[in-house]
C-alpha atoms as a PDB file:
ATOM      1  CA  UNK A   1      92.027 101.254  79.517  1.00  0.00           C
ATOM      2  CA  UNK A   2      90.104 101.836  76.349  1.00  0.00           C
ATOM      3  CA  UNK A   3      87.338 104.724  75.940  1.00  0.00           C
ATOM      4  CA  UNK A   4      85.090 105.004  72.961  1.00  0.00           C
ATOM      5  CA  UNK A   5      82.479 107.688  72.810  1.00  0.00           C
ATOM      6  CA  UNK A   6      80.743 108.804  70.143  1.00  0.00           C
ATOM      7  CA  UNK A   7      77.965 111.119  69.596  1.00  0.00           C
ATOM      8  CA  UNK A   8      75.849 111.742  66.284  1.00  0.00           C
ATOM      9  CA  UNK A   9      72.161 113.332  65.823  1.00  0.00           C
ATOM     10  CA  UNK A  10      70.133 111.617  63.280  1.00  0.00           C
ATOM     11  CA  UNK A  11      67.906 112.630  61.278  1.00  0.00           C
ATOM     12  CA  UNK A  12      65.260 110.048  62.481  1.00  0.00           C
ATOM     13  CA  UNK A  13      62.702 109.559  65.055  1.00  0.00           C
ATOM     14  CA  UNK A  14      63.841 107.457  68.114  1.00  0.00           C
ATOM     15  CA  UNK A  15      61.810 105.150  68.051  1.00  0.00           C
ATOM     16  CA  UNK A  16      63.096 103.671  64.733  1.00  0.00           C
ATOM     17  CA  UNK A  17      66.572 104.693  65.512  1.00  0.00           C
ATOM     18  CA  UNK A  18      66.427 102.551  68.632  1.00  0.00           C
ATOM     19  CA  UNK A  19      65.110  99.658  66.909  1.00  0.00           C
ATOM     20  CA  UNK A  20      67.999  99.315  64.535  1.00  0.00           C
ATOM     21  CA  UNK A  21      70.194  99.358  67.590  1.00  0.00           C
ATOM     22  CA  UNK A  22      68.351  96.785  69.431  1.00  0.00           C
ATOM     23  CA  UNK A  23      67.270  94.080  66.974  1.00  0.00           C
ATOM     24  CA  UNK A  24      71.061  92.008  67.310  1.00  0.00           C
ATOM     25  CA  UNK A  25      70.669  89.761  64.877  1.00  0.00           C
ATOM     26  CA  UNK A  26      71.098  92.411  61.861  1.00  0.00           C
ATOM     27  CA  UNK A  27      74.131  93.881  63.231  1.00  0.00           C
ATOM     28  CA  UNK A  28      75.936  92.580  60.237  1.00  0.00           C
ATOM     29  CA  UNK A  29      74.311  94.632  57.899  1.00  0.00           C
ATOM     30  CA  UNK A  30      76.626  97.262  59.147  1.00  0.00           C
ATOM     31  CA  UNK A  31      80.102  97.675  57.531  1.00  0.00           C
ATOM     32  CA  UNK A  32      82.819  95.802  59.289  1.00  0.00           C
ATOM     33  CA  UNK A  33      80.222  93.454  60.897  1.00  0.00           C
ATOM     34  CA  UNK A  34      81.305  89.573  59.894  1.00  0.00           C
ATOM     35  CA  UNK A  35      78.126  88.117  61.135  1.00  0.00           C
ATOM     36  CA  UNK A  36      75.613  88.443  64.199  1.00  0.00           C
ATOM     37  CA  UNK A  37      73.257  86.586  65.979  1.00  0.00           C
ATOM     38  CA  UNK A  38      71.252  86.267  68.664  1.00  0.00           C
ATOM     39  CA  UNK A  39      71.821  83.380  71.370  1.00  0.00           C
ATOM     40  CA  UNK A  40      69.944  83.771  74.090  1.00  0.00           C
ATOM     41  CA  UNK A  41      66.562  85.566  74.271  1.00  0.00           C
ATOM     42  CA  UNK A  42      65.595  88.087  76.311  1.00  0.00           C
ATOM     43  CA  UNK A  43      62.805  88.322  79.484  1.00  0.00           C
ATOM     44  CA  UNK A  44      60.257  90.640  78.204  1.00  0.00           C
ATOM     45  CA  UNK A  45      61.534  91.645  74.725  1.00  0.00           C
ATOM     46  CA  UNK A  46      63.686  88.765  72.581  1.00  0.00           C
ATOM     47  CA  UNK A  47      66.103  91.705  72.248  1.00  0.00           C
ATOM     48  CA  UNK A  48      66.005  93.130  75.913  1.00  0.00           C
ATOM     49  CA  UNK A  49      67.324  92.339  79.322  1.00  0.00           C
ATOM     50  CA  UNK A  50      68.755  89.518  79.391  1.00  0.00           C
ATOM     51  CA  UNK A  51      69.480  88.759  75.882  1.00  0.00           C
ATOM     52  CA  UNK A  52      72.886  88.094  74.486  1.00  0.00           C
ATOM     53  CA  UNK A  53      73.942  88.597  71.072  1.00  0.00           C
ATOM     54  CA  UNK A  54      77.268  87.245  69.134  1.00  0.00           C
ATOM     55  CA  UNK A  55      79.346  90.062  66.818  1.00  0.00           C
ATOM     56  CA  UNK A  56      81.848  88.549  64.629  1.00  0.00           C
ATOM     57  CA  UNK A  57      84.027  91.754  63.479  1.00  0.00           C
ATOM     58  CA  UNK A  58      87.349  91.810  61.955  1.00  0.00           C
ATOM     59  CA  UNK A  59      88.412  88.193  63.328  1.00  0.00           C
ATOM     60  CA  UNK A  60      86.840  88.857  66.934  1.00  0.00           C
ATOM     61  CA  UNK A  61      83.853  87.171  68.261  1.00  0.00           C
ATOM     62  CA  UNK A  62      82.184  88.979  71.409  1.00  0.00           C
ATOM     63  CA  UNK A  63      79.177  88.125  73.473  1.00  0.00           C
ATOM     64  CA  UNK A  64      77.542  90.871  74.989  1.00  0.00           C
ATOM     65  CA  UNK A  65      74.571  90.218  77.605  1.00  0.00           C
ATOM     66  CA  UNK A  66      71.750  92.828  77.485  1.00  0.00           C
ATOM     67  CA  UNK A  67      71.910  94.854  81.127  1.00  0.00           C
ATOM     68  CA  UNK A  68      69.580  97.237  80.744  1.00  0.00           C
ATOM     69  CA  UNK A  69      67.186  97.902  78.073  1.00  0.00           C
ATOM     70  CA  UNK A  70      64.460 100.987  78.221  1.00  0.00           C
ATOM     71  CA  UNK A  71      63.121 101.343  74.747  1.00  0.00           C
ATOM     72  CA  UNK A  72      63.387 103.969  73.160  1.00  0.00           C
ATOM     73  CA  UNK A  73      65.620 105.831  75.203  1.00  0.00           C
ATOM     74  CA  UNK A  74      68.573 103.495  76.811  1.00  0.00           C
ATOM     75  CA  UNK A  75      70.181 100.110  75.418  1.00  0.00           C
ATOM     76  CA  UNK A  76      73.404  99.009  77.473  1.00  0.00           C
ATOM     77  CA  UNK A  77      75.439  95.786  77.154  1.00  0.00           C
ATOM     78  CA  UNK A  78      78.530  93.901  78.807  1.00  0.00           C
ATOM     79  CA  UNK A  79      80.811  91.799  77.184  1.00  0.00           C
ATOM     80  CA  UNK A  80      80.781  88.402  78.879  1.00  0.00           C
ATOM     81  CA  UNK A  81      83.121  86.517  76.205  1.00  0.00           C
ATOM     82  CA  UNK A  82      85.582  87.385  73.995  1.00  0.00           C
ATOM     83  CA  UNK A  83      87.937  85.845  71.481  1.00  0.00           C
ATOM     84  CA  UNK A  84      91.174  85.913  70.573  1.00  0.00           C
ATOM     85  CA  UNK A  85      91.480  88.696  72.859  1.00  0.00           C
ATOM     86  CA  UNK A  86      90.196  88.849  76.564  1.00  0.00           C
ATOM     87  CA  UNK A  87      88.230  91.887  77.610  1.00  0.00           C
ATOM     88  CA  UNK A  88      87.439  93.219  81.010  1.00  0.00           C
ATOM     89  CA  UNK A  89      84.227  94.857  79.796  1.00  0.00           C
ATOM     90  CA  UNK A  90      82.896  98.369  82.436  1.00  0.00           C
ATOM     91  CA  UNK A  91      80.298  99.644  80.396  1.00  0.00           C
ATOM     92  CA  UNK A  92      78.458  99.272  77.080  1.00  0.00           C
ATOM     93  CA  UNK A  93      75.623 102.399  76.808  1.00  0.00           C
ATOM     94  CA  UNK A  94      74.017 103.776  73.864  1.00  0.00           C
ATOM     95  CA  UNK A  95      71.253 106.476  74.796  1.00  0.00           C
ATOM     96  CA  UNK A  96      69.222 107.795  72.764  1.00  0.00           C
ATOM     97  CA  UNK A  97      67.733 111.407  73.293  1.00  0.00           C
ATOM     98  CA  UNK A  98      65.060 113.146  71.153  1.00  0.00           C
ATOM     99  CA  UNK A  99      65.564 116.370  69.317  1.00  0.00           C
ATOM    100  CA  UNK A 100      63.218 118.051  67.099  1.00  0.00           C
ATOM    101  CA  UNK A 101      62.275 114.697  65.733  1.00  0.00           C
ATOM    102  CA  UNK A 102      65.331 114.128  65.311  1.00  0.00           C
ATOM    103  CA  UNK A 103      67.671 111.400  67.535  1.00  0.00           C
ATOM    104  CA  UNK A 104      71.143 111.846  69.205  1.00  0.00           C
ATOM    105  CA  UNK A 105      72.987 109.552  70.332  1.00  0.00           C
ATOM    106  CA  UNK A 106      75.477 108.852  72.605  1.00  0.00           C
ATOM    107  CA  UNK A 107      77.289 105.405  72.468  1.00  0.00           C
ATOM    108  CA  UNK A 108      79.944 104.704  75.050  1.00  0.00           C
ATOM    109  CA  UNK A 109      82.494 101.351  76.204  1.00  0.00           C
ATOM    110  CA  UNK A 110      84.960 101.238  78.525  1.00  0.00           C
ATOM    111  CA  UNK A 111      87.225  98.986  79.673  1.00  0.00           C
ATOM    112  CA  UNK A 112      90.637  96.833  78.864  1.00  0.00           C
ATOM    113  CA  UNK A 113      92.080  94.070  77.962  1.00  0.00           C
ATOM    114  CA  UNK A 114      93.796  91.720  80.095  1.00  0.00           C
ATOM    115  CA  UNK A 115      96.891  90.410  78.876  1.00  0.00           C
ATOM    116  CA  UNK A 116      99.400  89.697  81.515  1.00  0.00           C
ATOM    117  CA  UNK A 117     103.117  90.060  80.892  1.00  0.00           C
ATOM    118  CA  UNK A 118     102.078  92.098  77.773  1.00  0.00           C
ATOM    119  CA  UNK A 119     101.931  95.700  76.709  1.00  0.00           C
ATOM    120  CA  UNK A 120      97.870  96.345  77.185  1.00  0.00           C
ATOM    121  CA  UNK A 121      98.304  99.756  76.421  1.00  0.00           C
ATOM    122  CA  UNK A 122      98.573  98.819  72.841  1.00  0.00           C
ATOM    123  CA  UNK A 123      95.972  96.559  72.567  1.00  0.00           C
ATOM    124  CA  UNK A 124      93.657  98.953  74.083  1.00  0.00           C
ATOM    125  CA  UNK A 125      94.181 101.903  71.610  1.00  0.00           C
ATOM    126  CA  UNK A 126      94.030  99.819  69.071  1.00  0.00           C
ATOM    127  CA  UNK A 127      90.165  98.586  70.561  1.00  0.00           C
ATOM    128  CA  UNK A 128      89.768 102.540  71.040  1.00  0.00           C
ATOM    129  CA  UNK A 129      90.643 103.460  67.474  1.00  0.00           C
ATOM    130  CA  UNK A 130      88.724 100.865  66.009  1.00  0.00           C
ATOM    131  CA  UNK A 131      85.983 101.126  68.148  1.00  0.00           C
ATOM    132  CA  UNK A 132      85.331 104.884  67.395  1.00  0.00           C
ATOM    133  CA  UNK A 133      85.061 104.266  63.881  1.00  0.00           C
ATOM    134  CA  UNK A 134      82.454 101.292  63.969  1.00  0.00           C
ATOM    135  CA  UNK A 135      80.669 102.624  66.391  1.00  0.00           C
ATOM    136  CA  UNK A 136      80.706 105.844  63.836  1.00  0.00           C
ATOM    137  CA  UNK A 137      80.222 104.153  60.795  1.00  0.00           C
ATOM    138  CA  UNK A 138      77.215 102.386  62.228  1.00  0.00           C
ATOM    139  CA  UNK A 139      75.320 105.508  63.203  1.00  0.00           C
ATOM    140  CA  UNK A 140      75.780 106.696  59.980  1.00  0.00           C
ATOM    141  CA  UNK A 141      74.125 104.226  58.197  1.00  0.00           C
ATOM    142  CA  UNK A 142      71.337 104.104  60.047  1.00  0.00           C
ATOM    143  CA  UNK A 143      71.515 107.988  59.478  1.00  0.00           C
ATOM    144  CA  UNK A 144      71.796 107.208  55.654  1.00  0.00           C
ATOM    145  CA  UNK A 145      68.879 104.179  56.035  1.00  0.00           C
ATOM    146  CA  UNK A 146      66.163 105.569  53.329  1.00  0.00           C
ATOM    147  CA  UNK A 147      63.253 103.760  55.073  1.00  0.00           C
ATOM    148  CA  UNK A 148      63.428 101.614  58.733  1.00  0.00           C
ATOM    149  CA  UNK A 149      60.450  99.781  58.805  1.00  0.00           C
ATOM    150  CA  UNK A 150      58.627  99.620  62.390  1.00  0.00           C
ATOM    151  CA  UNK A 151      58.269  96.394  64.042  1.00  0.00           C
ATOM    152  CA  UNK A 152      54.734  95.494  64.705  1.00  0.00           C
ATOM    153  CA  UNK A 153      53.428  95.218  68.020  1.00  0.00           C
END
């Protein structure tokens, strides 16, 4: 089983932080992010519940469905098809939590993949390892961001 967590405060309020996060479709301004997109819309919000986004990433493509979205303060996703490799997706969570106008945030996955007759244990540290580090290198740059500008209402 595979078990990413990271945690990072930055030095933003939430409300922009969590609109970075949410908007799918620019997920591939982030290092190691191929190309993104949105392909279904969402109920109440064209990125909330209900929407599903594509990530292509290092010769993966996944599709994770929006399960719960409370902006600004929880964004949490499944993965309901993946390719080459086939995931049994627990848990996708990012919460956000304000500090001194300042956000941390805590961005979690679990699960494994599901390769019978093979070694999963391998291919799950290796979605551990790499998963740590995008899900890193992404907070960072939005840390880094100079301006994030607000969507209008």
């Amino acid at each position: 089983m595979f078990s990413i967590s990271v945690e990072r405060t930055i030095d933003k309020p939430i409300a922009e932080v969590f609109q970075v996060l949410s908007e799918h479709a620019n997920y591939s301004q982030f290092k190691g992010v191929d190309k993104s997109s949105l392909i279904k819309k969402g109920k109440d919000d064209i990125n909330g519940l209900g929407a599903v986004r594509e990530i292509q990433a290092g010769g993966a493509t996944l599709h994770e469905e929006i399960v719960a979205f409370e902006p600004p303060y929880l964004l949490a996703y499944k993965i309901i098809h993946s390719k080459p490799l086939p995931y049994a997706h627990k848990l996708g969570e990012v919460r956000l939590t304000e500090v001194d106008g300042k956000t941390h945030v805590h961005w979690r996955s679990q699960g494994h993949i599901s390769i019978p007759l093979l070694g999963n244990w391998y291919f799950d540290k290796k979605i551990q390892q790499g998963g740590q580090r995008a899900f890193g290198s992404i907070l960072k740059f939005i840390d880094n961001m100079p301006n994030i500008p607000t969507k209008s209402a």
